[in-house]
PDB file of N, CA and C in Angstrom:
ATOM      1  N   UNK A   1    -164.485 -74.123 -65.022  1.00  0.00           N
ATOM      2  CA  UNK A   1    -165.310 -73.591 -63.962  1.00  0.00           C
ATOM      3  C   UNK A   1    -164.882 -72.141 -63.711  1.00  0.00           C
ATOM      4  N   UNK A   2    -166.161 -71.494 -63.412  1.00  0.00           N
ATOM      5  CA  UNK A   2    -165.708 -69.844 -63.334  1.00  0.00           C
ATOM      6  C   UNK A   2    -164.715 -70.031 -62.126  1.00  0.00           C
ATOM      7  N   UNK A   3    -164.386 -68.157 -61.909  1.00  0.00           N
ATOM      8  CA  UNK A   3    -164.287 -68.126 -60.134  1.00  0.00           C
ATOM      9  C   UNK A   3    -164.949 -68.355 -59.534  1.00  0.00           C
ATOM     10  N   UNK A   4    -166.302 -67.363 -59.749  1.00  0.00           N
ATOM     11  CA  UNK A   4    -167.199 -66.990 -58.898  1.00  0.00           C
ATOM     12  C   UNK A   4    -167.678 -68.295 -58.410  1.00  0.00           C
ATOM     13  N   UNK A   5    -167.661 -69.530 -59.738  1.00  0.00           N
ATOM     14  CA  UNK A   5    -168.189 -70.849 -59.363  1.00  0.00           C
ATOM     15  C   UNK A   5    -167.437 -71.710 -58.066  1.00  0.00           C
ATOM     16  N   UNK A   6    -166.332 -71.323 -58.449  1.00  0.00           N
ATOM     17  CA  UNK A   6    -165.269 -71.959 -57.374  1.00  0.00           C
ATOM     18  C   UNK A   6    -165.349 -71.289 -56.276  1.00  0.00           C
ATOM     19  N   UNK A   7    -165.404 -69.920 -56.097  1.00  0.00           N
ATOM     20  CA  UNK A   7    -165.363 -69.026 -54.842  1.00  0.00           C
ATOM     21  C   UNK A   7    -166.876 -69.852 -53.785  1.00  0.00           C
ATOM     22  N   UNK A   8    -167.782 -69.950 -54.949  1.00  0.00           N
ATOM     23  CA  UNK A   8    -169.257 -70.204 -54.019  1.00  0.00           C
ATOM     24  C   UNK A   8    -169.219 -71.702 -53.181  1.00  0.00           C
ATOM     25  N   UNK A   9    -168.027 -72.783 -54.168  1.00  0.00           N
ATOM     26  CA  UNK A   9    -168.346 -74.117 -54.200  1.00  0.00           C
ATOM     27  C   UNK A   9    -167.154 -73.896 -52.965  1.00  0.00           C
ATOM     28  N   UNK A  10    -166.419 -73.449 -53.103  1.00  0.00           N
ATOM     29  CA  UNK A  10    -165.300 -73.059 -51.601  1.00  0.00           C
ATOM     30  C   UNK A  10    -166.156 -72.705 -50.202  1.00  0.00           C
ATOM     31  N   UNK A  11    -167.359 -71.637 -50.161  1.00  0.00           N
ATOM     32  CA  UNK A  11    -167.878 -71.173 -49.370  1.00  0.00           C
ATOM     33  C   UNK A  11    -168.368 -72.234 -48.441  1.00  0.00           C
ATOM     34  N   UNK A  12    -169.809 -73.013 -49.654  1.00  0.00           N
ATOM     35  CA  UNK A  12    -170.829 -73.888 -49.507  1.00  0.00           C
ATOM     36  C   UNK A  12    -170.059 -74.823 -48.319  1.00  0.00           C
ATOM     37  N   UNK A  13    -168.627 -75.666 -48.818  1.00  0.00           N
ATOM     38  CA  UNK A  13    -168.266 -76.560 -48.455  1.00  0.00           C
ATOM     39  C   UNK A  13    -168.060 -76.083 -46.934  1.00  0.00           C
ATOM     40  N   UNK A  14    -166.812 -75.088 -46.886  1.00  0.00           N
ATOM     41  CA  UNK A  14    -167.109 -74.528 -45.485  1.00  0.00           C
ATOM     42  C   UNK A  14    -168.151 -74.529 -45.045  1.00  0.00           C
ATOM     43  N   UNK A  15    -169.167 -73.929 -45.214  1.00  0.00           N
ATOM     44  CA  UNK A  15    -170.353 -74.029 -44.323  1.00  0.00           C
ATOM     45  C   UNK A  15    -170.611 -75.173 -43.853  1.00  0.00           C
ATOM     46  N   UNK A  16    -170.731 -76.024 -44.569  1.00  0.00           N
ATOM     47  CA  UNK A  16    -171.432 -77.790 -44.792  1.00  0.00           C
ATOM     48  C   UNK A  16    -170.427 -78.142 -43.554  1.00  0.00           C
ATOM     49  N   UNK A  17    -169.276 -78.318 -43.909  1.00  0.00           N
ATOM     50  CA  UNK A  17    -168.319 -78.871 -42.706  1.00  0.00           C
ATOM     51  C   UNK A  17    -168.045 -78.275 -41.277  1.00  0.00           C
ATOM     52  N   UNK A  18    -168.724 -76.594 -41.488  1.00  0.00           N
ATOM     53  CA  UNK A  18    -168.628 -76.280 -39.864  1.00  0.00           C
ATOM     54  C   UNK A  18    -170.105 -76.447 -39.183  1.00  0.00           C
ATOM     55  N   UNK A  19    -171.092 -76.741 -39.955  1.00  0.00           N
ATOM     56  CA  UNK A  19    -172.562 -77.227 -39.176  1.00  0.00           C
ATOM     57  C   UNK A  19    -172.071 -78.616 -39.203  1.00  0.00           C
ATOM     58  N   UNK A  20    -171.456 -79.390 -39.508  1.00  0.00           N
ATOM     59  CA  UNK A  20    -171.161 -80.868 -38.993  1.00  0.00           C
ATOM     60  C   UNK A  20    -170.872 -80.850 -38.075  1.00  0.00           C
ATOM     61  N   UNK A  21    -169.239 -79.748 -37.768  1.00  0.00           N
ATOM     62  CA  UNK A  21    -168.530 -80.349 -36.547  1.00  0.00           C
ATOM     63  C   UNK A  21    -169.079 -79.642 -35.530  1.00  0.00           C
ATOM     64  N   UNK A  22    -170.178 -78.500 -35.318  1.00  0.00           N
ATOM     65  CA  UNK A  22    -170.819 -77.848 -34.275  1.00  0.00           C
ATOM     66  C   UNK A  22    -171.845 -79.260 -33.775  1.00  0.00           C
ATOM     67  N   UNK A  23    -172.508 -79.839 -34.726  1.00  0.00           N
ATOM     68  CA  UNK A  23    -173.826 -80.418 -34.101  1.00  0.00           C
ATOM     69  C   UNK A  23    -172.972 -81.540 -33.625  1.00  0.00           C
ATOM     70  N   UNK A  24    -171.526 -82.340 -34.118  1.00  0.00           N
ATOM     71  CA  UNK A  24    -171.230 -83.366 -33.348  1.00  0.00           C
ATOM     72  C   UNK A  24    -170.440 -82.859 -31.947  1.00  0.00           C
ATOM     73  N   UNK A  25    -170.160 -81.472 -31.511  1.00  0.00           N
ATOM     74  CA  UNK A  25    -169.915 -81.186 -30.489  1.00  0.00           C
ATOM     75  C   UNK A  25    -170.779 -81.030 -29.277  1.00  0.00           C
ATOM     76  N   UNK A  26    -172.146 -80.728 -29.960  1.00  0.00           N
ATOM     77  CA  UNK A  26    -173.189 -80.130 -29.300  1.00  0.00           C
ATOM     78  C   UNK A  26    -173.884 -81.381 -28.317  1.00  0.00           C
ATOM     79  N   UNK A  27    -173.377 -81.651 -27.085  1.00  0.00           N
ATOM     80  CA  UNK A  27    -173.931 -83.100 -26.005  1.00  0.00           C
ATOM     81  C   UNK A  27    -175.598 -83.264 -26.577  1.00  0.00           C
ATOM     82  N   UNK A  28    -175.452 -85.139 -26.418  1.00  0.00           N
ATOM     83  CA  UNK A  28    -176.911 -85.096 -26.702  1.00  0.00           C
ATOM     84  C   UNK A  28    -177.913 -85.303 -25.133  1.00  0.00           C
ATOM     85  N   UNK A  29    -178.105 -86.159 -25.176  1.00  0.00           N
ATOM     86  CA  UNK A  29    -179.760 -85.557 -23.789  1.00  0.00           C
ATOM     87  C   UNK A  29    -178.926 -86.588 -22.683  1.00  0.00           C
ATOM     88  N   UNK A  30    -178.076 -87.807 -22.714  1.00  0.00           N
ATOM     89  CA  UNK A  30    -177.468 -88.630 -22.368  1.00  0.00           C
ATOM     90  C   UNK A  30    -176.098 -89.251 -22.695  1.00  0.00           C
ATOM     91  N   UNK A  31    -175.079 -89.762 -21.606  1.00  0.00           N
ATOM     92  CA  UNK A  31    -173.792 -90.021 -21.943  1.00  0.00           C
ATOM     93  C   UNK A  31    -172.753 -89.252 -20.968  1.00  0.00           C
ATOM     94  N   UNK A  32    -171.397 -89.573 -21.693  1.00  0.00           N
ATOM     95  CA  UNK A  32    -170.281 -88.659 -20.927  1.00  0.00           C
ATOM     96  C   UNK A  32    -170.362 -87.219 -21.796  1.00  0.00           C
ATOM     97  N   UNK A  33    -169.957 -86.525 -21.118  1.00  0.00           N
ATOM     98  CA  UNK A  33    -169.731 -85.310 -21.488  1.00  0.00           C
ATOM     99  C   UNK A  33    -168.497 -84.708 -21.353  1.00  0.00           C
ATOM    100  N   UNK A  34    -167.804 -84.054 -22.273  1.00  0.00           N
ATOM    101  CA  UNK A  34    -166.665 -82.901 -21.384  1.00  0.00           C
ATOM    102  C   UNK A  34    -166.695 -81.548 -21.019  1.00  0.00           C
ATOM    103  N   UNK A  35    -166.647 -81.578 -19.661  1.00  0.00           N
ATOM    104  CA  UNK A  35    -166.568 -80.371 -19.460  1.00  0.00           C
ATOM    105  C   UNK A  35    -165.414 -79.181 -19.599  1.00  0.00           C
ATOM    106  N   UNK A  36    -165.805 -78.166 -20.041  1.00  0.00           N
ATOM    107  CA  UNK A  36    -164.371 -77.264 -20.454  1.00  0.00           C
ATOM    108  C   UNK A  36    -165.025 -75.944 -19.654  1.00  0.00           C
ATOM    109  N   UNK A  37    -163.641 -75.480 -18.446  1.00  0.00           N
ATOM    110  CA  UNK A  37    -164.300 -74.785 -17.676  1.00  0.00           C
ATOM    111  C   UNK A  37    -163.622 -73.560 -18.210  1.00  0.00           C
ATOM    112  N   UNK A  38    -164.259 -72.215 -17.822  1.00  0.00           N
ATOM    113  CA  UNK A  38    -164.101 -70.820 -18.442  1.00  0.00           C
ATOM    114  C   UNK A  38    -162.796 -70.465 -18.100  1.00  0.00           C
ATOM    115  N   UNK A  39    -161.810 -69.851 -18.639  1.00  0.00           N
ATOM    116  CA  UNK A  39    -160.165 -69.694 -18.050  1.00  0.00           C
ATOM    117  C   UNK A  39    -160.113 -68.602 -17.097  1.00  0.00           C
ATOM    118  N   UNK A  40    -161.362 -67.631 -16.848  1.00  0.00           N
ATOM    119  CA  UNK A  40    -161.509 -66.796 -15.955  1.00  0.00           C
ATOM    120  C   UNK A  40    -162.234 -67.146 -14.674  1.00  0.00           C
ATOM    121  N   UNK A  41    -162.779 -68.299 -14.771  1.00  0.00           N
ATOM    122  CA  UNK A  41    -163.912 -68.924 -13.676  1.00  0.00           C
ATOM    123  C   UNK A  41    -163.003 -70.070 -12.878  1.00  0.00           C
ATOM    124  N   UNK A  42    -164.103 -70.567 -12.285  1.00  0.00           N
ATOM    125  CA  UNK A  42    -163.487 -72.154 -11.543  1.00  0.00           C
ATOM    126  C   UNK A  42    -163.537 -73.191 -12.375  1.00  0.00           C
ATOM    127  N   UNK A  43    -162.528 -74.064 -11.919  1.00  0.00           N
ATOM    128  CA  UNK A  43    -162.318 -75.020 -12.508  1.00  0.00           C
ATOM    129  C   UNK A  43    -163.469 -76.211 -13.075  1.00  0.00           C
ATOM    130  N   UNK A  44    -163.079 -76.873 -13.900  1.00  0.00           N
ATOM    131  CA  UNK A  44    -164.413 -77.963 -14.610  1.00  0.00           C
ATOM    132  C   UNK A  44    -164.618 -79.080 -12.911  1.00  0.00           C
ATOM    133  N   UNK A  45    -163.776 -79.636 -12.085  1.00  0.00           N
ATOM    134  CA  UNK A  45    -163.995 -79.924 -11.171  1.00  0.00           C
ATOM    135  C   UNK A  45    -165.415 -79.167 -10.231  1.00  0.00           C
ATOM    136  N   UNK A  46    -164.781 -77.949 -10.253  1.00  0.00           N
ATOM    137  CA  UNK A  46    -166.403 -77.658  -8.767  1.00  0.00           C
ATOM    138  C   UNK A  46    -167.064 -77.183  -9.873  1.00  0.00           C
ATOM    139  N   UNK A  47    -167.065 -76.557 -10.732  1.00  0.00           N
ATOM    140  CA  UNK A  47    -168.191 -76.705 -11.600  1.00  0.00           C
ATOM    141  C   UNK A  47    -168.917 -78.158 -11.784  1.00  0.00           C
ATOM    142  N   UNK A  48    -168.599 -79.573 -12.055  1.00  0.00           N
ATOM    143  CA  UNK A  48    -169.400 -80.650 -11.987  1.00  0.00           C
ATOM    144  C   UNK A  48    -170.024 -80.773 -10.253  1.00  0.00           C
ATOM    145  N   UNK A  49    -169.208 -80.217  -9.615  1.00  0.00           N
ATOM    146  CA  UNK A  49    -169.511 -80.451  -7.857  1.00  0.00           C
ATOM    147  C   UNK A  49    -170.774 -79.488  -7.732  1.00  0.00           C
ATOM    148  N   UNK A  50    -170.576 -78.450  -8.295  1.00  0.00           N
ATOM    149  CA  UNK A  50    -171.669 -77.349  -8.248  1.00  0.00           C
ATOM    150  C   UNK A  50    -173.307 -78.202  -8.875  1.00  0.00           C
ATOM    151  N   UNK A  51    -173.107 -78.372 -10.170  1.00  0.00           N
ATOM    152  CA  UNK A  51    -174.187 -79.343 -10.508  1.00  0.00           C
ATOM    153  C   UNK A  51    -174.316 -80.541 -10.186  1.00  0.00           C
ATOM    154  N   UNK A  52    -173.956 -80.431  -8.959  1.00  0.00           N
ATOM    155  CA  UNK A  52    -174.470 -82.046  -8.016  1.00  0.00           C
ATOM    156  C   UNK A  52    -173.683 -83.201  -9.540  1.00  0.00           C
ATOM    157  N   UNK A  53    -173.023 -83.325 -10.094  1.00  0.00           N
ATOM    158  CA  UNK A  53    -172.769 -84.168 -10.842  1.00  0.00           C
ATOM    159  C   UNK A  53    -171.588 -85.490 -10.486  1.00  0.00           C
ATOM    160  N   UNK A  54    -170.636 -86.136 -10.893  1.00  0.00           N
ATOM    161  CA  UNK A  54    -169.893 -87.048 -10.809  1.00  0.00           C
ATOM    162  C   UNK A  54    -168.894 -86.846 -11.261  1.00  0.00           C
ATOM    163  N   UNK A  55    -167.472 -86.944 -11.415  1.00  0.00           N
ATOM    164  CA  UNK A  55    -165.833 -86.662 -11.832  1.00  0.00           C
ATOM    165  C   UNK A  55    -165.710 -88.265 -12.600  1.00  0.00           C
ATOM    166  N   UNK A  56    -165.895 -88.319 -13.690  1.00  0.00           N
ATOM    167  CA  UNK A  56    -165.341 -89.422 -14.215  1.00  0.00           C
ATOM    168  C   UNK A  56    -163.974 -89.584 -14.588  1.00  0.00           C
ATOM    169  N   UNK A  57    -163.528 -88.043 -14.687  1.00  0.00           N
ATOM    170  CA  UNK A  57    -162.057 -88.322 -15.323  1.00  0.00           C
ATOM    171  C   UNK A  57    -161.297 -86.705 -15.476  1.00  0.00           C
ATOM    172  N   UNK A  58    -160.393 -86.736 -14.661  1.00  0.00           N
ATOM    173  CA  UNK A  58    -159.846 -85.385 -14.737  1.00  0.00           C
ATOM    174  C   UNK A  58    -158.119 -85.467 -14.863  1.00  0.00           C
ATOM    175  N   UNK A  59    -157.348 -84.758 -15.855  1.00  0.00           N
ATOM    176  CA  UNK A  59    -156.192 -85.058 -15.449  1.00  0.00           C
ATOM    177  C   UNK A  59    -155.359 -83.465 -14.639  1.00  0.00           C
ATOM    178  N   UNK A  60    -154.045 -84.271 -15.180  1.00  0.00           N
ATOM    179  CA  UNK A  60    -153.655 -82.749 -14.181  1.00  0.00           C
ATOM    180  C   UNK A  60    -154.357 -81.395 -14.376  1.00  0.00           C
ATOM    181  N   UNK A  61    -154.609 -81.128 -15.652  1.00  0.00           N
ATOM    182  CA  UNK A  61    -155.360 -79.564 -16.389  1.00  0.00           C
ATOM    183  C   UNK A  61    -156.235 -79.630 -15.420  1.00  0.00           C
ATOM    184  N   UNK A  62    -156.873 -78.996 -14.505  1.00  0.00           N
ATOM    185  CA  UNK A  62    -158.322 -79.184 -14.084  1.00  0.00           C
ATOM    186  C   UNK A  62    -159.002 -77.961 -14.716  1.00  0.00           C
ATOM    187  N   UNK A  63    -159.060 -77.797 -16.502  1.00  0.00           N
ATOM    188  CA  UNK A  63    -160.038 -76.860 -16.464  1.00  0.00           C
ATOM    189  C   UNK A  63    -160.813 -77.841 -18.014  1.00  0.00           C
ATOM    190  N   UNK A  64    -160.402 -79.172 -18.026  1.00  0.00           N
ATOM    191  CA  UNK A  64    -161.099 -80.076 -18.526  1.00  0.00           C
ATOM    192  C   UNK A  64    -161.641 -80.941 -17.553  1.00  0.00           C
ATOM    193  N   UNK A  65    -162.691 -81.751 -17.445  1.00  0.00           N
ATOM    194  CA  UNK A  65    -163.331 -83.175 -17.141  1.00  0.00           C
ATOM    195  C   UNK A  65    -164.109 -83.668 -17.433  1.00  0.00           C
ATOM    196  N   UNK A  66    -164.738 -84.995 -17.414  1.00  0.00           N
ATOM    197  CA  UNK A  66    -165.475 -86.057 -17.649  1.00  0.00           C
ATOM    198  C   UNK A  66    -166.300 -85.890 -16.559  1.00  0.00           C
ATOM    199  N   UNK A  67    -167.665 -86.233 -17.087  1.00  0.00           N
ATOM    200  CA  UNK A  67    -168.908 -86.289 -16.591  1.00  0.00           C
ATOM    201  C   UNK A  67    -169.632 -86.905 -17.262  1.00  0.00           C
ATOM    202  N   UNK A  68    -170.714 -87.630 -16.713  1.00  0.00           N
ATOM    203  CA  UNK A  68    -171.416 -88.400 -17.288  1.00  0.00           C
ATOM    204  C   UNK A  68    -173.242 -87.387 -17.049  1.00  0.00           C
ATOM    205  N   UNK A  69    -174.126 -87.017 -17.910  1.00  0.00           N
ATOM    206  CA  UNK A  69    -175.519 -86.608 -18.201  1.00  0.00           C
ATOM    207  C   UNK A  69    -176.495 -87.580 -18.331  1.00  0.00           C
ATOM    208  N   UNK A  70    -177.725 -87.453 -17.823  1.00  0.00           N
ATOM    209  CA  UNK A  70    -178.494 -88.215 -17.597  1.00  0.00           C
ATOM    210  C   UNK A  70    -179.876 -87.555 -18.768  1.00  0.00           C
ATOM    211  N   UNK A  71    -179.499 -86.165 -18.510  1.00  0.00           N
ATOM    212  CA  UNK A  71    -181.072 -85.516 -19.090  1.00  0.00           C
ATOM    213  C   UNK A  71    -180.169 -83.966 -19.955  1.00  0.00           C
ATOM    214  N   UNK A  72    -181.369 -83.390 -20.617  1.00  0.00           N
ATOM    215  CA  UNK A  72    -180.611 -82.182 -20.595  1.00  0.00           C
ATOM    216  C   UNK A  72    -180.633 -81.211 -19.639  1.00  0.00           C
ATOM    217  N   UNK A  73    -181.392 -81.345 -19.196  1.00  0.00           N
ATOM    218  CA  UNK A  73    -181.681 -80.833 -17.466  1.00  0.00           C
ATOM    219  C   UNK A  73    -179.601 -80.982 -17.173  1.00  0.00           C
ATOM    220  N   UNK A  74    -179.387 -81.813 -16.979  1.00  0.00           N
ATOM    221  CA  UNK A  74    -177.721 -81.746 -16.239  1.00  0.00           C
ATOM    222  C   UNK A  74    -177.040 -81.410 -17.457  1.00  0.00           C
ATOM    223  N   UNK A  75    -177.289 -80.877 -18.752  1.00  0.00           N
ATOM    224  CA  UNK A  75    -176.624 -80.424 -19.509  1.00  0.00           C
ATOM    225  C   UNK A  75    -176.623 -78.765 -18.983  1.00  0.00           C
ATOM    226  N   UNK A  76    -178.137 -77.967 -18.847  1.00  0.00           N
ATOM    227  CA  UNK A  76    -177.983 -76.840 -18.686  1.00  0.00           C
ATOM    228  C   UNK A  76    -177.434 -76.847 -17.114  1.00  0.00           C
ATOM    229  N   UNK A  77    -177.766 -77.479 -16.117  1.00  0.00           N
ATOM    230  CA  UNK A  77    -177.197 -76.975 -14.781  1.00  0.00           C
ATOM    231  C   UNK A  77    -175.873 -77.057 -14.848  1.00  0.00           C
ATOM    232  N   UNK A  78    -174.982 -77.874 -15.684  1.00  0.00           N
ATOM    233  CA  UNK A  78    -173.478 -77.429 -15.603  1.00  0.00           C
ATOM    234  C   UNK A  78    -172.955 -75.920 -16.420  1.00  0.00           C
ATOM    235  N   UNK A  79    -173.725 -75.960 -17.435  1.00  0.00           N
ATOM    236  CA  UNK A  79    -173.816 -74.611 -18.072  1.00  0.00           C
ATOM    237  C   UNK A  79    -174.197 -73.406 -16.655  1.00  0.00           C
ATOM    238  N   UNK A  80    -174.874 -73.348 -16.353  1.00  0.00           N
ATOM    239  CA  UNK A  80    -175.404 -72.656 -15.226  1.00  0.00           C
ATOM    240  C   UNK A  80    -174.566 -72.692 -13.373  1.00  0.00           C
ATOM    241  N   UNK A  81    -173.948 -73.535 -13.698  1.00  0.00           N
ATOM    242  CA  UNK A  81    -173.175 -73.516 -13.004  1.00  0.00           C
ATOM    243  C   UNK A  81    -171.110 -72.852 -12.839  1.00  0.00           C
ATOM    244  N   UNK A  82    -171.385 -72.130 -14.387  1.00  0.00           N
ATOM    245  CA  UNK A  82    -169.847 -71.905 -14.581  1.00  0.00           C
ATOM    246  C   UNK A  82    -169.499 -72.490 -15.973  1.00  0.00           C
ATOM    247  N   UNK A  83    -169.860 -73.621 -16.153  1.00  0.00           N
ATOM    248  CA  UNK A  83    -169.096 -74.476 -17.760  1.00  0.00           C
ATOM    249  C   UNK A  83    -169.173 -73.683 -18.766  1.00  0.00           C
ATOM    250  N   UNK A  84    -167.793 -73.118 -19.242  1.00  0.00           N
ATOM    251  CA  UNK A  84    -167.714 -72.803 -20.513  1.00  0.00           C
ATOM    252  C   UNK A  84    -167.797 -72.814 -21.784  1.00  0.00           C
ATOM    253  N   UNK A  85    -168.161 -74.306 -22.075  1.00  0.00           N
ATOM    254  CA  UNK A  85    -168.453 -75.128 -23.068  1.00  0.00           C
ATOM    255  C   UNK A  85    -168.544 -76.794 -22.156  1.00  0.00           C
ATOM    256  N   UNK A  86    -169.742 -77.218 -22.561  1.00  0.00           N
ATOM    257  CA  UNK A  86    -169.753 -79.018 -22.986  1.00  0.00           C
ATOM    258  C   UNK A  86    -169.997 -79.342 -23.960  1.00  0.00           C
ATOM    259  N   UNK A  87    -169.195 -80.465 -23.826  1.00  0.00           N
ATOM    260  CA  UNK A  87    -169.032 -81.366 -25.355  1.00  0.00           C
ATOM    261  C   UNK A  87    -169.748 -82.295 -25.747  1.00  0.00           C
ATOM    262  N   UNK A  88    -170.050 -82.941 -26.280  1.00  0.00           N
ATOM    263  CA  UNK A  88    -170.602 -83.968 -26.744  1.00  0.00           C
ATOM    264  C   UNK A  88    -169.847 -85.541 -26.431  1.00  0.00           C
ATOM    265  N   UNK A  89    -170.252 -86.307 -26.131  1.00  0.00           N
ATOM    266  CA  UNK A  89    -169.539 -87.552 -25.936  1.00  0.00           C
ATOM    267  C   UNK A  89    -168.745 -88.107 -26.469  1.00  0.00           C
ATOM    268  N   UNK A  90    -168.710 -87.803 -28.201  1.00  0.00           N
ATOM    269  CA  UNK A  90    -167.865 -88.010 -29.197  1.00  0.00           C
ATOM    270  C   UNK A  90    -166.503 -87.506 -28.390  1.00  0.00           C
ATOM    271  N   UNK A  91    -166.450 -85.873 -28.050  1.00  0.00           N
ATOM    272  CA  UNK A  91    -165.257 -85.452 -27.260  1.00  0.00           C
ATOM    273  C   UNK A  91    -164.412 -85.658 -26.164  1.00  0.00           C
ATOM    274  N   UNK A  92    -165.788 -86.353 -25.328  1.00  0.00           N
ATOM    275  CA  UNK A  92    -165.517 -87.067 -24.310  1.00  0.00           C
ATOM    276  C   UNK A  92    -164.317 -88.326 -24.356  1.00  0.00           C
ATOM    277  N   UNK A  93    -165.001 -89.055 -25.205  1.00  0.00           N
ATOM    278  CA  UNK A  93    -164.316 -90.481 -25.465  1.00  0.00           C
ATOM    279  C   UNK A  93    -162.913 -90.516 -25.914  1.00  0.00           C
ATOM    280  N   UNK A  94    -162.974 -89.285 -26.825  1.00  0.00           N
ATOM    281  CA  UNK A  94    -161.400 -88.602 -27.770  1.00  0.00           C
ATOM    282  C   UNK A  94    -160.307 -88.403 -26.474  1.00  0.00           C
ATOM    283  N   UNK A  95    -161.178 -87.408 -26.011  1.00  0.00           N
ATOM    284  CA  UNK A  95    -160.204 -86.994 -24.914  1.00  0.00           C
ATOM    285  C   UNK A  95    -159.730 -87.829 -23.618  1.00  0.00           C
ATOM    286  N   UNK A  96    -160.932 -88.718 -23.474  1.00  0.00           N
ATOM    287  CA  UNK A  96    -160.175 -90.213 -22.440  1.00  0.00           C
ATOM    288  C   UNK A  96    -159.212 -91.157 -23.265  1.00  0.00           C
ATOM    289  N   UNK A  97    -159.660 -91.493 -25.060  1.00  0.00           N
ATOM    290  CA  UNK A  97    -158.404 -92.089 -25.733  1.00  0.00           C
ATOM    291  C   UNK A  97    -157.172 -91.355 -25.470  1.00  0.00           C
ATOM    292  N   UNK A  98    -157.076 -90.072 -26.010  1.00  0.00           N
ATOM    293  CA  UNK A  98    -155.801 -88.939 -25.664  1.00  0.00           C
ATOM    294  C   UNK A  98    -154.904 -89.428 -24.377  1.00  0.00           C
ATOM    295  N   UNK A  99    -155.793 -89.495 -23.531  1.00  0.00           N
ATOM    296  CA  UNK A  99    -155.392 -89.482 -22.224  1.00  0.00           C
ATOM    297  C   UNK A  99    -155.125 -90.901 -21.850  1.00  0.00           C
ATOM    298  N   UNK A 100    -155.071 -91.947 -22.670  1.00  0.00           N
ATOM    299  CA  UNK A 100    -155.121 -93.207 -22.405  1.00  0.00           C
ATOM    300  C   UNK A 100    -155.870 -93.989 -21.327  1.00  0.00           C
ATOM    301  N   UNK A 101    -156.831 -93.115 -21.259  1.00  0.00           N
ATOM    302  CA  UNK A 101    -157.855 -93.818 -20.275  1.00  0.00           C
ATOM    303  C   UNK A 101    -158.950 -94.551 -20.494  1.00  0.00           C
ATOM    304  N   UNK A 102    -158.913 -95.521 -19.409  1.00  0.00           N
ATOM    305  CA  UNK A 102    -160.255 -96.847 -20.081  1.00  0.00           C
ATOM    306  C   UNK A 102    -161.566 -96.462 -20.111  1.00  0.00           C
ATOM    307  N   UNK A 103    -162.238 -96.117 -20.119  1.00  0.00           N
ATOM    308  CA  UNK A 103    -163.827 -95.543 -19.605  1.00  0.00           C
ATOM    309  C   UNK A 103    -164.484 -96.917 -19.740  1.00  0.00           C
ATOM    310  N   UNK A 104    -164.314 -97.977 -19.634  1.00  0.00           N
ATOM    311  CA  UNK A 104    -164.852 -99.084 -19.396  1.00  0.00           C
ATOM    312  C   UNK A 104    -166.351 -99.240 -19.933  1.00  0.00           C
ATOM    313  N   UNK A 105    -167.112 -99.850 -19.262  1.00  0.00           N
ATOM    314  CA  UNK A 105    -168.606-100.070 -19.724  1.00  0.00           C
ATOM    315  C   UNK A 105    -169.069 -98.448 -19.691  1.00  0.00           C
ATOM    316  N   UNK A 106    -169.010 -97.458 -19.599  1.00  0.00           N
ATOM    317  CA  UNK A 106    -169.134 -96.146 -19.650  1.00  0.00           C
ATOM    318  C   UNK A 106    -169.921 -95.898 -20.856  1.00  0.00           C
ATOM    319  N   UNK A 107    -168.887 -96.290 -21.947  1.00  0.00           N
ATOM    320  CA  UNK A 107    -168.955 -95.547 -23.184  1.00  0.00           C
ATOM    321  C   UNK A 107    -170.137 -96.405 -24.269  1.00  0.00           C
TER     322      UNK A 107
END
């Protein structure tokens, strides 16, 4: 195999594997969510308080938490409210395993 063949088949793969792990980060329309609040802003706490939302799970860090989405409607009002990034539920769930927490019928 050339370089150039290997250089491209190196590229491709990168690409392939960082549009995976963006779209499984990216929350879908329903579920828990994590919120990750901006390190210059307020915390992921009044940011979910701000979007009228719910605290499912916060530990000491308060610039992570758990929230649960109903629509994407409460995806953008936490965005709009301060959130620096939300996650997708996949992240959600990771980060309550991490944390050894039950999320019960939740998940």
């Amino acid at each position: 195999m050339s370089k150039s063949a290997k250089v491209f088949a190196a590229v491709y793969f990168l690409l392939c594997s960082t549009i995976v792990v963006i779209g499984s980060l990216i929350p879908g329309s329903q579920g828990l969510v994590a919120v990750f609040a901006k390190p210059w802003g307020e915390n992921a706490l009044e940011v979910i308080a701000q979007a009228d939302g719910q605290v499912i799970f916060v530990n000491d860090s308060t610039w992570i938490a758990l929230t649960e989405v109903r629509n994407s409607d409460d995806v953008a009002r936490l965005y709009r409210s301060g959130a620096g990034f939300v996650a997708s539920s996949l992240v959600a769930q990771a980060c309550a395993r991490w944390s050894a927490i039950s999320l019960g019928s939740s998940t």
